[in-house]
N, C-alpha and C. Protein backbone atom coordinates (compact mmCIF):
# COMPACT_ATOMS: atom_id res chain seq x y z
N UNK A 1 -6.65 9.30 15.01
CA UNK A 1 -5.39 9.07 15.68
C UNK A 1 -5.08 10.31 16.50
N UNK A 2 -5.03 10.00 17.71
CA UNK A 2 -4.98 11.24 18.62
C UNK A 2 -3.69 11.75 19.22
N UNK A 3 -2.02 10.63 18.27
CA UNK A 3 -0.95 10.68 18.91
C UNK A 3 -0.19 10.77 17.60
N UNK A 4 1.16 11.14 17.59
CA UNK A 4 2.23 10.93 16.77
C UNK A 4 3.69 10.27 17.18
N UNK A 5 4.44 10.28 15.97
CA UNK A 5 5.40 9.63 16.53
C UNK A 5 6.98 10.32 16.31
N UNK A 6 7.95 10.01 16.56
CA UNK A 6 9.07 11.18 16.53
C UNK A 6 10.44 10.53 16.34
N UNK A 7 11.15 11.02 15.41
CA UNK A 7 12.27 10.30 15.62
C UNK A 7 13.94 11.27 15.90
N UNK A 8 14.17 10.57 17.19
CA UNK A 8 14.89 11.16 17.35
C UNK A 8 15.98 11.58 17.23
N UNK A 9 17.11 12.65 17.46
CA UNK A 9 18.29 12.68 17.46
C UNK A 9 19.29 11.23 17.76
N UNK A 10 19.37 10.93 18.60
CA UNK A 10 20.29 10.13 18.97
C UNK A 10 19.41 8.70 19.43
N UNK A 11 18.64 7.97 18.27
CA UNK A 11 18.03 6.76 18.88
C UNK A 11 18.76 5.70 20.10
N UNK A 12 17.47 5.41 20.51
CA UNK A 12 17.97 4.49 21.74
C UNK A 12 17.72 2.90 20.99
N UNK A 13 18.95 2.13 21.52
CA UNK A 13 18.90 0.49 21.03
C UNK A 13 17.82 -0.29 21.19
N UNK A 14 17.36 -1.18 20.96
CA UNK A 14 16.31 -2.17 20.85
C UNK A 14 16.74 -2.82 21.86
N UNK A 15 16.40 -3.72 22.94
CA UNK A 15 16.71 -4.54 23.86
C UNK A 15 16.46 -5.50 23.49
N UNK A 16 15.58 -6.15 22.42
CA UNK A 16 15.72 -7.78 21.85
C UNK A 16 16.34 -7.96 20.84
N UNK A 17 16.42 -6.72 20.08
CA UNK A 17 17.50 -6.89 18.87
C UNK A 17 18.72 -5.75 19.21
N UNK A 18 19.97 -6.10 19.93
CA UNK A 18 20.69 -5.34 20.54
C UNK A 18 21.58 -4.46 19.24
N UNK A 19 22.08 -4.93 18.13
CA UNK A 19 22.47 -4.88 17.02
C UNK A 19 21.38 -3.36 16.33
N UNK A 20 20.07 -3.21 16.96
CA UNK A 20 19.17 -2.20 16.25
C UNK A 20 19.01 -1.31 16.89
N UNK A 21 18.66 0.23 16.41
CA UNK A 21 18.66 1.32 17.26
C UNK A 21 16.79 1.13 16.63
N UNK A 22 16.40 2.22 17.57
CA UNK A 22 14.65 2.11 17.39
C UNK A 22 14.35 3.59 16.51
N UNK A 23 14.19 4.01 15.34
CA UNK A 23 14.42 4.78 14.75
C UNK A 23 13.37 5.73 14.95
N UNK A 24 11.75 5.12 15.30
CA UNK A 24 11.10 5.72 16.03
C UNK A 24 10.49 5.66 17.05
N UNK A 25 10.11 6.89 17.07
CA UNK A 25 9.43 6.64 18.86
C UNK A 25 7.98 6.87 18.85
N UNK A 26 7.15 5.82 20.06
CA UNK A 26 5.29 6.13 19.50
C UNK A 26 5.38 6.09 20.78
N UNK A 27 4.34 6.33 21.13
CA UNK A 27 3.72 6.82 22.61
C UNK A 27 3.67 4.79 23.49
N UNK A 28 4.11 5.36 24.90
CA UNK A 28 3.80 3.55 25.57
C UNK A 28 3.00 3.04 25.20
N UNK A 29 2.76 1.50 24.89
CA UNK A 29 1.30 0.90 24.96
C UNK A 29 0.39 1.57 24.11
N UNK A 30 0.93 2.19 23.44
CA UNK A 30 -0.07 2.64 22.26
C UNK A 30 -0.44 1.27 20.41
N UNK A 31 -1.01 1.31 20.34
CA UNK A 31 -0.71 0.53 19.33
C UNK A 31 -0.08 1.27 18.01
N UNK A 32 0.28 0.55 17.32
CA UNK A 32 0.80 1.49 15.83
C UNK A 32 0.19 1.28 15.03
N UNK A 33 0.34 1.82 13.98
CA UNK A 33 -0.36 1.93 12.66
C UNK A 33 0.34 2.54 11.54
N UNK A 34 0.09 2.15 10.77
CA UNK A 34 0.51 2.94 9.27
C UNK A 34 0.07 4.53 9.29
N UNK A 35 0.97 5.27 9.17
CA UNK A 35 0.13 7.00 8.59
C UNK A 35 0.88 7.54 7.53
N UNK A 36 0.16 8.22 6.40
CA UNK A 36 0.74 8.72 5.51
C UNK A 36 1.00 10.07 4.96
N UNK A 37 2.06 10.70 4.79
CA UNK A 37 2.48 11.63 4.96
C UNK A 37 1.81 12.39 4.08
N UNK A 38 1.86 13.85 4.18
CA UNK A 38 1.33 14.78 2.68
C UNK A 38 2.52 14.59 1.67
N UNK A 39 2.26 14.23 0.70
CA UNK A 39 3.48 14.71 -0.28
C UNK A 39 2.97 15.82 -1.62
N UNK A 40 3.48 16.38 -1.44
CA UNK A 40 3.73 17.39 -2.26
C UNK A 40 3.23 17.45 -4.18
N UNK A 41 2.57 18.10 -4.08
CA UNK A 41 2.58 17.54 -5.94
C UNK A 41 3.82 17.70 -6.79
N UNK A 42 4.56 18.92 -6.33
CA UNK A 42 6.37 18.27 -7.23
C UNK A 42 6.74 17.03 -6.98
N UNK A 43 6.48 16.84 -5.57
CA UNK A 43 7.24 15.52 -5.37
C UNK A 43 6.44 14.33 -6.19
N UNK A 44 5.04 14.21 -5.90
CA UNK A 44 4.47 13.54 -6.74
C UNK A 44 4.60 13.32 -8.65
N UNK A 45 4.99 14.47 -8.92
CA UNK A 45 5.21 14.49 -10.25
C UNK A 45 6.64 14.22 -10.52
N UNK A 46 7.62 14.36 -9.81
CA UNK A 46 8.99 13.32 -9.72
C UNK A 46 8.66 12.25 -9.93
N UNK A 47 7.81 11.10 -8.65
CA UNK A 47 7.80 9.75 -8.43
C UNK A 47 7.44 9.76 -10.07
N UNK A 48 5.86 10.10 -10.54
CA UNK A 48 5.63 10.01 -11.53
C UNK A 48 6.17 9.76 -12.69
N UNK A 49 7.15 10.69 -12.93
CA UNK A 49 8.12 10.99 -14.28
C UNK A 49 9.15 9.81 -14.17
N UNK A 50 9.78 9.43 -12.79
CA UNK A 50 10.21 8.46 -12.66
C UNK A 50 10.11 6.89 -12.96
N UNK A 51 8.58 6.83 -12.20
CA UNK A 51 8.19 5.72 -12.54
C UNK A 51 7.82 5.50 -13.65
N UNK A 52 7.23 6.46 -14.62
CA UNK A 52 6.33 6.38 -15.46
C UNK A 52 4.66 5.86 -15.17
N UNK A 53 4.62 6.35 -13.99
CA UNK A 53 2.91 5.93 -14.04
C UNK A 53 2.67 7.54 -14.30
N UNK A 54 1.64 7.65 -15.09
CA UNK A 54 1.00 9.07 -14.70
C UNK A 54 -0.03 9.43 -13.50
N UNK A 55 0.17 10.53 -13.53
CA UNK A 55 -1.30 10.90 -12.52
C UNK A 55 -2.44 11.24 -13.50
N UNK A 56 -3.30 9.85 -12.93
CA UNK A 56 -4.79 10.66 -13.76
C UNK A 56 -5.41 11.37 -12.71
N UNK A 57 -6.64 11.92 -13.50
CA UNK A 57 -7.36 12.66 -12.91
C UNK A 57 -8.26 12.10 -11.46
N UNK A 58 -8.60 11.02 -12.00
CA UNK A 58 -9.28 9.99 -10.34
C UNK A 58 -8.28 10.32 -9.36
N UNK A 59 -7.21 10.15 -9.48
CA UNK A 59 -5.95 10.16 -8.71
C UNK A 59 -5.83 11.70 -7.48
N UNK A 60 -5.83 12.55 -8.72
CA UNK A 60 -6.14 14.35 -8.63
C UNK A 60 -6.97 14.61 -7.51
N UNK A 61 -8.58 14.11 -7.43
CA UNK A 61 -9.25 13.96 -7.10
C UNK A 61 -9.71 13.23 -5.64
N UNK A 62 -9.36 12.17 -5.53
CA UNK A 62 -9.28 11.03 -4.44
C UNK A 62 -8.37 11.64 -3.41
N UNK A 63 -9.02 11.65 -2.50
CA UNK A 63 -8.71 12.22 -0.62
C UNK A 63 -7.55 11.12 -0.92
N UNK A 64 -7.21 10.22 -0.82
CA UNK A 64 -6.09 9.83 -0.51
C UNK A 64 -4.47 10.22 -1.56
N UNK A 65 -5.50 10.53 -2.46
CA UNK A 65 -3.98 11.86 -3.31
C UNK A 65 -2.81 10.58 -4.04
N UNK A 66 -2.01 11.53 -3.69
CA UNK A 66 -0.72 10.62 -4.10
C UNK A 66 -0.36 9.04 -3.41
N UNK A 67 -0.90 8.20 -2.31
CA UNK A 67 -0.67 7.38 -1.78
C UNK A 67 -1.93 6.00 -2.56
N UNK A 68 -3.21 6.89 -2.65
CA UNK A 68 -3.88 6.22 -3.07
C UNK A 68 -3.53 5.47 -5.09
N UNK A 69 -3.12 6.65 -5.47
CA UNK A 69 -2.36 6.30 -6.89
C UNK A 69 -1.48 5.50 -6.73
N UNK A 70 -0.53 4.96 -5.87
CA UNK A 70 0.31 4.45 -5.69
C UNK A 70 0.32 2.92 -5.25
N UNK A 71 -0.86 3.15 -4.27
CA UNK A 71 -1.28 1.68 -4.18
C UNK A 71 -2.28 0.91 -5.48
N UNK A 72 -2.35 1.66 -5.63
CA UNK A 72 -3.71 1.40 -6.83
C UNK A 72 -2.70 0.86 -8.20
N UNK A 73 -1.61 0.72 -8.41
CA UNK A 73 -0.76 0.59 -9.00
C UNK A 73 -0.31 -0.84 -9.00
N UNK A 74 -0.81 -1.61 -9.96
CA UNK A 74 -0.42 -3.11 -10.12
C UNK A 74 1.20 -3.11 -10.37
N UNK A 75 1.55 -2.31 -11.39
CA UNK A 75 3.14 -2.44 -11.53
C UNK A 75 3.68 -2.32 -10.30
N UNK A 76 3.51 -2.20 -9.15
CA UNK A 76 4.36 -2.37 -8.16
C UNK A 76 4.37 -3.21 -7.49
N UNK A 77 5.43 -3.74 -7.43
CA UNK A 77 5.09 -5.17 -6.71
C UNK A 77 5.38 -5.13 -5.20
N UNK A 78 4.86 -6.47 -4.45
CA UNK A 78 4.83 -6.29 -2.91
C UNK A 78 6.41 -6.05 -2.63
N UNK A 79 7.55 -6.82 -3.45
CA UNK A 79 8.92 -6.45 -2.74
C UNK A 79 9.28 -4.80 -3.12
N UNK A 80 8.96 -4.34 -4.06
CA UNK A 80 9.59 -2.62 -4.36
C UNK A 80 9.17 -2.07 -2.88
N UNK A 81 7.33 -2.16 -2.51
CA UNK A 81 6.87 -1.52 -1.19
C UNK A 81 7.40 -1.76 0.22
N UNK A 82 7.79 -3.51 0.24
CA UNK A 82 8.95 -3.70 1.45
C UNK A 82 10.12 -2.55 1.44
N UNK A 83 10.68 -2.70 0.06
CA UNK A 83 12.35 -1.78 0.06
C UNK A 83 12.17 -0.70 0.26
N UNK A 84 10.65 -0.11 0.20
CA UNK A 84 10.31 1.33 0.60
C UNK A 84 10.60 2.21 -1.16
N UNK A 85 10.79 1.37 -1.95
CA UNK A 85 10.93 2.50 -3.19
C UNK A 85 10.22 3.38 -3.55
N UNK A 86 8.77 2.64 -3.43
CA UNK A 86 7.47 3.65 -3.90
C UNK A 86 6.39 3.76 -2.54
C-alpha cells in the first residue's frame, strides 16, 4: 500500500448521504482497503484482561500480533466486529 488515509479536523459532508460527514479521507480513485493499526502490548493486555481471551504464545509470535489473536477468536461474533468493540 503505497498511500494513507487522514482524518480530518473539520470533515467535509457526504453528497449522497447529506445527513453524514466523511470521517476519512483516502486519496481520489484510489481503492480502499482494510489496514491495521500497531497496537501496543498494554493496550493489548487491556483488550485481553477485558475480554478474557488470553494471549498465547502463537499469538506473541504471529506477524499479525494482536489483530491476528483477535480474529482468530470464535467468541466474537460478526455483530461485536460491526460495533467496532474488538
Amino acid at each position: 500500500m503505497m498511500w494513507s488515509c487522514f482524518k480530518p479536523d473539520h470533515p467535509r459532508r457526504d453528497r449522497q448521504k447529506i445527513h453524514k460527514f466523511i470521517k476519512y479521507e483516502h486519496p481520489y480513485r484510489e481503492e480502499t482497503r482494510v489496514f491495521f493499526l500497531l497496537v501496543p502490548n498494554r493496550i493489548w493486555v487491556k483488550v485481553s484482561n477485558r475480554s478474557g481471551i488470553p494471549i498465547t504464545e502463537e499469538d506473541l509470535q504471529h506477524p499479525g500480533g494482536f489483530w491476528h489473536s483477535i480474529m482468530s477468536q470464535s467468541q466474537l461474533s460478526k455483530e461485536s466486529r460491526k460495533r467496532g468493540h474488538y
